[in-house]
C-alpha atoms as a PDB file:
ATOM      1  CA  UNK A   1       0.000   0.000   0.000  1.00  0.00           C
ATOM      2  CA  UNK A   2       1.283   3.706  -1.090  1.00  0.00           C
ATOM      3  CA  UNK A   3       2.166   5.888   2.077  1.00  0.00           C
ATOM      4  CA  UNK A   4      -0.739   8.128   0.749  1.00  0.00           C
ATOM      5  CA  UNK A   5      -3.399   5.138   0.665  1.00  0.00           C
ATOM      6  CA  UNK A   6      -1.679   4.406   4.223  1.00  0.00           C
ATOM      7  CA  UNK A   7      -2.518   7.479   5.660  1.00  0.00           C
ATOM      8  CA  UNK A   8      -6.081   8.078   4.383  1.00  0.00           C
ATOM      9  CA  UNK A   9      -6.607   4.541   5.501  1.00  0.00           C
ATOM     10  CA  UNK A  10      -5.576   5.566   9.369  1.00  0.00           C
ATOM     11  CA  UNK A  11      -7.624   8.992   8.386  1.00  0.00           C
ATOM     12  CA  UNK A  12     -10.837   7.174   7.944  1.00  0.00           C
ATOM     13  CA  UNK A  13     -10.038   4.609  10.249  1.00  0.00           C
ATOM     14  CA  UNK A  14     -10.109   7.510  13.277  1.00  0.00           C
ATOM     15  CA  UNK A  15     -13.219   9.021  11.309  1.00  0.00           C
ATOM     16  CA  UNK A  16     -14.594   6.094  11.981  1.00  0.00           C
ATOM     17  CA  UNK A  17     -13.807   5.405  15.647  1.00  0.00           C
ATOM     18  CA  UNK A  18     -15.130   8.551  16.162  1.00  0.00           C
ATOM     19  CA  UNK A  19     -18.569   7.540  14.905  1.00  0.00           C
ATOM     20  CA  UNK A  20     -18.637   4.267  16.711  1.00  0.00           C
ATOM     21  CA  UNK A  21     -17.714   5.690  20.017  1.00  0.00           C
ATOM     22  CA  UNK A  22     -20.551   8.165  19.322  1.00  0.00           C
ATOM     23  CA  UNK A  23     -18.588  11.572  19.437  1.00  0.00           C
ATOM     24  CA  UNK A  24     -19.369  12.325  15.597  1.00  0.00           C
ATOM     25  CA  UNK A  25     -21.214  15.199  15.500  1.00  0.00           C
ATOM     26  CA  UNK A  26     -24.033  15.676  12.473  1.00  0.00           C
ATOM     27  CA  UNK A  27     -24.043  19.311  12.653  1.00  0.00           C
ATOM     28  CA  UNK A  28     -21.034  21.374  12.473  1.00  0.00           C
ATOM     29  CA  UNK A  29     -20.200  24.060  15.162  1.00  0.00           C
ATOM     30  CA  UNK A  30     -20.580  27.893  14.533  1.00  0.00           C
ATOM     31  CA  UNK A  31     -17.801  29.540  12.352  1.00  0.00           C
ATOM     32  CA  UNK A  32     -16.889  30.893  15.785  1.00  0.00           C
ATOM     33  CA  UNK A  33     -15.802  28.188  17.449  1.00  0.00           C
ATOM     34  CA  UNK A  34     -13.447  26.736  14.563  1.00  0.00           C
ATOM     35  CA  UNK A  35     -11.845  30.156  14.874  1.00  0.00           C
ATOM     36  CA  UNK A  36     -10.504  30.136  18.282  1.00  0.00           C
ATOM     37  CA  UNK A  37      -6.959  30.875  18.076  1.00  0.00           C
ATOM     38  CA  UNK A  38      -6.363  28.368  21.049  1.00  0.00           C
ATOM     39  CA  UNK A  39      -4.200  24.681  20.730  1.00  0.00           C
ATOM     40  CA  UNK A  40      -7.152  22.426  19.531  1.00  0.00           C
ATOM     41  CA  UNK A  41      -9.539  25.045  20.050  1.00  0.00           C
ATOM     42  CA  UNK A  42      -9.533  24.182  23.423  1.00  0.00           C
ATOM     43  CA  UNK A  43     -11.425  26.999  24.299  1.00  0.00           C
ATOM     44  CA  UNK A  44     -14.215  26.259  21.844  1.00  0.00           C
ATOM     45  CA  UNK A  45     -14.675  22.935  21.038  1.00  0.00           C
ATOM     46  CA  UNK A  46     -14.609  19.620  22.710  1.00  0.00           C
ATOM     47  CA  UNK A  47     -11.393  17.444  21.328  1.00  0.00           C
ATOM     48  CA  UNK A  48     -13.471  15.081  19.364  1.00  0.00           C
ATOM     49  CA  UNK A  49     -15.055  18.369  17.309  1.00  0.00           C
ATOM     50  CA  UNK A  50     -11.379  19.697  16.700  1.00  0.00           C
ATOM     51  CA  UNK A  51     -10.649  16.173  14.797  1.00  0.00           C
ATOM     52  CA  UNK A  52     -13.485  16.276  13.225  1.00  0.00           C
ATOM     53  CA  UNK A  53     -13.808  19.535  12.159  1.00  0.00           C
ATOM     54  CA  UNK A  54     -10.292  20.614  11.827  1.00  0.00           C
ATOM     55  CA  UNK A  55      -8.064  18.169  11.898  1.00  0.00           C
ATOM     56  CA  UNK A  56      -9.460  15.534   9.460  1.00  0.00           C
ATOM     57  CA  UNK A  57     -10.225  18.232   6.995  1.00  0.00           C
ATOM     58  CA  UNK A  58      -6.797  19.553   7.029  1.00  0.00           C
ATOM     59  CA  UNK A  59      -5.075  16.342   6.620  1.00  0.00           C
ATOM     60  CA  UNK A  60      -7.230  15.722   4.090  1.00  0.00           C
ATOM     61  CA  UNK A  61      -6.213  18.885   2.320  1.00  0.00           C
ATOM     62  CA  UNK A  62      -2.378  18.254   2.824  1.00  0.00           C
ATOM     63  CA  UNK A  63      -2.950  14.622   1.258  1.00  0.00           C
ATOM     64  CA  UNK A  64      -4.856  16.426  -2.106  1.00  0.00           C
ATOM     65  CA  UNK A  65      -2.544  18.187  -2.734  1.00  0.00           C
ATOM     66  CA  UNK A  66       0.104  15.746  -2.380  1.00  0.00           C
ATOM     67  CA  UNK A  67       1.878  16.704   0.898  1.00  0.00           C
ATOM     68  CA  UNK A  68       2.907  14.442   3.492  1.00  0.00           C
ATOM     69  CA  UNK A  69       0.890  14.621   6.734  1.00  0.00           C
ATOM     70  CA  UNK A  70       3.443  16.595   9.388  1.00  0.00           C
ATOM     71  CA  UNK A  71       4.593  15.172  12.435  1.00  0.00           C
ATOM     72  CA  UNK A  72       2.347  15.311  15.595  1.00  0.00           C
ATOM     73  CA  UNK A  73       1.360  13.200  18.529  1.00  0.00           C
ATOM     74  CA  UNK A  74      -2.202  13.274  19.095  1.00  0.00           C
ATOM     75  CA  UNK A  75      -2.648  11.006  21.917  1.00  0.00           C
ATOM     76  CA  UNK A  76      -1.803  12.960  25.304  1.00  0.00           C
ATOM     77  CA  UNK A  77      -4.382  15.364  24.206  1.00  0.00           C
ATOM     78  CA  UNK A  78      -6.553  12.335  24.187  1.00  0.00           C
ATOM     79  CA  UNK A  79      -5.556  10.672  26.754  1.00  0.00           C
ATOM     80  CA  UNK A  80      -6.288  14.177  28.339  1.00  0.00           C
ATOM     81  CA  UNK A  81      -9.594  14.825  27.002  1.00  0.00           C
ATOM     82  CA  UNK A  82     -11.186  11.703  27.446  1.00  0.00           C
ATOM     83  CA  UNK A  83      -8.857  10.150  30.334  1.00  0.00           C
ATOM     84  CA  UNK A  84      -9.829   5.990  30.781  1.00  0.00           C
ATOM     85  CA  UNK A  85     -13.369   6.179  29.369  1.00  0.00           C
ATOM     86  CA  UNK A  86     -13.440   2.341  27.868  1.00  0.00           C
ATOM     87  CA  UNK A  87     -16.034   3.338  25.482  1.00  0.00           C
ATOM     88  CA  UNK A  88     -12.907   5.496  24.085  1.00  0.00           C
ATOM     89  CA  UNK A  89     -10.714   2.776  23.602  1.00  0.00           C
ATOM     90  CA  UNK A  90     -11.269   2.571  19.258  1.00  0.00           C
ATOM     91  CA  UNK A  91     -10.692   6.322  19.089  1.00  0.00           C
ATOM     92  CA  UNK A  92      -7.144   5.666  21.473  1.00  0.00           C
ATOM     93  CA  UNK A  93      -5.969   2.549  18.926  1.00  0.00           C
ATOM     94  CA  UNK A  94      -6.801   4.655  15.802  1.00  0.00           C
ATOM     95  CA  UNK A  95      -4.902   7.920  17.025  1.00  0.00           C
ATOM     96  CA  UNK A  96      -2.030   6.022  18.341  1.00  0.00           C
ATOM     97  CA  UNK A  97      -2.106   4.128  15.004  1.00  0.00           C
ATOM     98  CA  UNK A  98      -1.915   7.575  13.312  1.00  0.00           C
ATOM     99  CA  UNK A  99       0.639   9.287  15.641  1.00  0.00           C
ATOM    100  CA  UNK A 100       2.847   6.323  15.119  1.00  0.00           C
ATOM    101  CA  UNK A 101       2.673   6.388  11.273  1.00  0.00           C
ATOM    102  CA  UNK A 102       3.570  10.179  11.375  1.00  0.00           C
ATOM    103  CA  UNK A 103       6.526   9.002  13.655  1.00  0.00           C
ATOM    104  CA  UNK A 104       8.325   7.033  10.898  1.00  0.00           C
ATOM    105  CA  UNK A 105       8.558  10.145   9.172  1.00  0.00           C
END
């Protein structure tokens, strides 16, 4: 599998854990809020609406125009946000998943 294929693979696979751990939201938040000039718009939105709303889209973007995804680590902010909730644990594997892909570089 291409590194591009790869990485909108782990893309949807965290859309997805998203939707099964029912923090997918069907509406999206006011312009406002996706404005905040705060780290993860932690002022505004709850985690799970930053990846959704920001994050996704912009790694998205990155991989149409055929730039690598940059290097982050997503998972203490998760680890923050949603601390041991068990009904978290798909969203955990599929950002770990992701953070460790963008590790290799």
């Amino acid at each position: 599998m291409s590194p591009l294929a790869t990485e909108r693979q782990l893309l949807q696979q965290l859309a997805t854990a998203l939707q099964l751990c029912q923090r997918w939201q069907s509406l999206p938040p006011p312009a406002e809020a996706l404005a905040s000039s705060q780290p993860f718009c932690c002022d505004t939105l709850a985690f799970e609406g930053w990846l959704q709303f920001l994050f996704l889209p912009r790694c998205h973007a990155l991989l149409d125009n055929g730039q690598p995804l940059p290097y982050f680590q997503l998972l203490p902010m998760a680890e923050m946000s949603w601390g041991s909730d068990d009904q978290a644990a798909p969203l955990f594997a599929a950002i770990a998943a992701l953070d460790a892909w963008v590790a290799k570089g």
